[in-house]
Protein backbone atom coordinates (compact mmCIF):
# COMPACT_ATOMS: atom_id res chain seq x y z
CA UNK A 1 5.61 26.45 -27.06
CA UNK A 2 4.05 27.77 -24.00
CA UNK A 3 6.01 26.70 -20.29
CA UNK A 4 2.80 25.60 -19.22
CA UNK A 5 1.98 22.64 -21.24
CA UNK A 6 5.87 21.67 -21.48
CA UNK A 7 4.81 21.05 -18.08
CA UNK A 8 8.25 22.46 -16.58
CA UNK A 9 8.90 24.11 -12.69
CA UNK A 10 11.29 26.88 -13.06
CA UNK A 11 13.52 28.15 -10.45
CA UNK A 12 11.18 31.10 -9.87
CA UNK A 13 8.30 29.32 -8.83
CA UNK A 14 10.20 27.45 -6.20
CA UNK A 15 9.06 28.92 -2.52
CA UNK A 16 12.35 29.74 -0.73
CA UNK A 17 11.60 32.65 1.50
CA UNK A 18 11.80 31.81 5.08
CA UNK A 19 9.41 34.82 5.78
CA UNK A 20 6.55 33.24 3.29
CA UNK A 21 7.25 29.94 4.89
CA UNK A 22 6.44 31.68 8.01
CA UNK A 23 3.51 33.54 6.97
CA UNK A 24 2.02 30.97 5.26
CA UNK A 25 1.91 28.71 8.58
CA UNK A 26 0.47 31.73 10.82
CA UNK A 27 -1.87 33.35 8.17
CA UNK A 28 -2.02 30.41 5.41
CA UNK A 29 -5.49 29.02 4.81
CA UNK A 30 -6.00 25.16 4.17
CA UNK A 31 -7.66 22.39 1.57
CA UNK A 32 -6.66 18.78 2.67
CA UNK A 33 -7.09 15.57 1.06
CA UNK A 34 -5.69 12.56 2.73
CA UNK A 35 -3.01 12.25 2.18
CA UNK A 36 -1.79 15.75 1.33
CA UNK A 37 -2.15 19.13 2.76
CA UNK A 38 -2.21 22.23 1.01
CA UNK A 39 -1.87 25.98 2.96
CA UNK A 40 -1.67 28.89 0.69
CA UNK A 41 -1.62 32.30 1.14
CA UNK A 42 -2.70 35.40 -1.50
CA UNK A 43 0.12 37.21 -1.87
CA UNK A 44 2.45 39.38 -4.12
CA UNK A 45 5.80 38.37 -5.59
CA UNK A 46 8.49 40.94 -7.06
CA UNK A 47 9.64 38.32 -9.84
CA UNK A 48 7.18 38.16 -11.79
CA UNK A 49 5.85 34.59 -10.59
CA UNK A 50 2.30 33.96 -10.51
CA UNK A 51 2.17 30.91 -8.11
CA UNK A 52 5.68 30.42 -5.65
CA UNK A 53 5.14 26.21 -4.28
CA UNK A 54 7.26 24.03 -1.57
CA UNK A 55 6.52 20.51 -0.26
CA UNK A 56 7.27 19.51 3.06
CA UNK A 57 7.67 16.09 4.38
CA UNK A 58 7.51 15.37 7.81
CA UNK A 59 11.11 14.21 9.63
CA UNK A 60 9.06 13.26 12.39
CA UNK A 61 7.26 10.04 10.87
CA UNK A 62 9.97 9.37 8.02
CA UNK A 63 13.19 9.38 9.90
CA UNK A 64 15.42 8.40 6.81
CA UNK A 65 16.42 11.70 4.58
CA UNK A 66 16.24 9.45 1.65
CA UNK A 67 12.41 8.64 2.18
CA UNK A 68 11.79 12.69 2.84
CA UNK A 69 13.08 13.35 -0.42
CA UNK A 70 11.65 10.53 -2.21
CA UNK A 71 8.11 11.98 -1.13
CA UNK A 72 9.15 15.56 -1.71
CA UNK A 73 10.12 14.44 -5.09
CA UNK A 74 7.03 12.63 -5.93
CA UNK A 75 4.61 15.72 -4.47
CA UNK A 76 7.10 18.17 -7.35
CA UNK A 77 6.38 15.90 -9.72
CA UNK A 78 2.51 15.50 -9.24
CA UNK A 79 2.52 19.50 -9.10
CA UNK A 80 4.32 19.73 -12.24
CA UNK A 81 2.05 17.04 -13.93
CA UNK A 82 -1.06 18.73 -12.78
CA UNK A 83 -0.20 22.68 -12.63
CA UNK A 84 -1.86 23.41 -15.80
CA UNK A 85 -5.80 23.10 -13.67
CA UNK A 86 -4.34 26.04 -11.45
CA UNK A 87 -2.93 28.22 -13.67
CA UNK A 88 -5.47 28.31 -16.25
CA UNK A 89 -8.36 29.10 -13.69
CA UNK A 90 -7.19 31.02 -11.06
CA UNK A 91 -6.92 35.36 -10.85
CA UNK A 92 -4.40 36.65 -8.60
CA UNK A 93 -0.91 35.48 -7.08
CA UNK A 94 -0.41 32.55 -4.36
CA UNK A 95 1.98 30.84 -1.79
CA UNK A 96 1.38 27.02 -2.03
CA UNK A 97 2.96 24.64 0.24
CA UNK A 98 2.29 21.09 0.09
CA UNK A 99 2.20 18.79 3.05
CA UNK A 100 2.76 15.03 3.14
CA UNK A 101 0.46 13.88 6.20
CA UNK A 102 0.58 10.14 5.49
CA UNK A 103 2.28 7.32 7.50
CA UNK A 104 3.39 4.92 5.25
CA UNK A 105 6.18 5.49 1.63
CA UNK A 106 2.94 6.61 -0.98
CA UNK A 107 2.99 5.21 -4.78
CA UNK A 108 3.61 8.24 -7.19
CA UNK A 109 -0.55 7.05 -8.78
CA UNK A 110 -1.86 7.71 -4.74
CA UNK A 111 -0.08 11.07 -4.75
CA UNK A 112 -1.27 12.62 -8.25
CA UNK A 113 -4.64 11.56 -7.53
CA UNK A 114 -4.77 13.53 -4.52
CA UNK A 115 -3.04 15.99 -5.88
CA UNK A 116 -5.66 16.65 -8.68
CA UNK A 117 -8.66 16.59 -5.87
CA UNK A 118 -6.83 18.58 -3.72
CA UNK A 119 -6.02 21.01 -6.39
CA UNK A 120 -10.04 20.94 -7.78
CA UNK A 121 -10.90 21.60 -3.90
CA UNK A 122 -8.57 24.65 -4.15
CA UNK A 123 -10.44 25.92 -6.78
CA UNK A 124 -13.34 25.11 -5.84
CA UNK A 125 -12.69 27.06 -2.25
CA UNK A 126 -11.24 30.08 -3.87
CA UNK A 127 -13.76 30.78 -5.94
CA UNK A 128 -16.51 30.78 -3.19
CA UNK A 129 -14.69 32.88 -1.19
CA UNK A 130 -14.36 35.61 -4.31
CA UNK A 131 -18.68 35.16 -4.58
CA UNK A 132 -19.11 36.37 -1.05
């Protein structure tokens, strides 16, 4: 059976270089849909990986570690759910981080449906900017 539709997130898609973090912020371009964020960045990976993703959650409006991680857990698991619409259409490898941008604890429903319009916006940018 194919990774993809066992709908798994292996080790070596997890973004954990500090210097892609970095470049992703200062070069990075952007799709938002409240209330998520996504900044990617074209780039080459030595492992093999076609897509590298990380999830941030902001300590400055969610205080408690426990809620950060509850987020960041429900933004890996709407990725994981939903990864199948970027891998199957997309040429090329990318850096994808996801922000949280909300205020308020989000229901795991709010957070895959904005994950699947942010992703189609993705998409939908990319392959504009490969027309021109």
């Amino acid at each position: 059976m194919d990774t993809l539709n066992r709908f798994t997130f292996p080790k070596k898609e997890k973004l954990k270089s500090k210097i892609l973090f970095e470049s992703l912020f200062n070069e990075g371009k952007s799709v938002s849909r409240f209330p998520l964020k996504l900044i990617y960045l074209n780039t080459p990976f030595d492992d093999g990986a076609k897509i590298k993703v990380g999830v941030v959650a902001p300590k400055k409006k969610f205080k408690n570690a426990v809620d950060r991680n509850r987020i960041k857990r429900l933004l890996r698991e709407a990725y994981r759910h939903n990864k199948s619409l970027i891998f199957n259409n997309i040429e090329g490898n990318f850096a994808f981080l996801f922000l949280y941008l909300g205020n308020k604890m989000p229901g795991y429903a709010d957070i895959e449906v904005a994950m699947k319009q942010l992703m189609e916006d993705f998409l939908k940018k990319e392959s504009h900017e490969k027309i021109d």
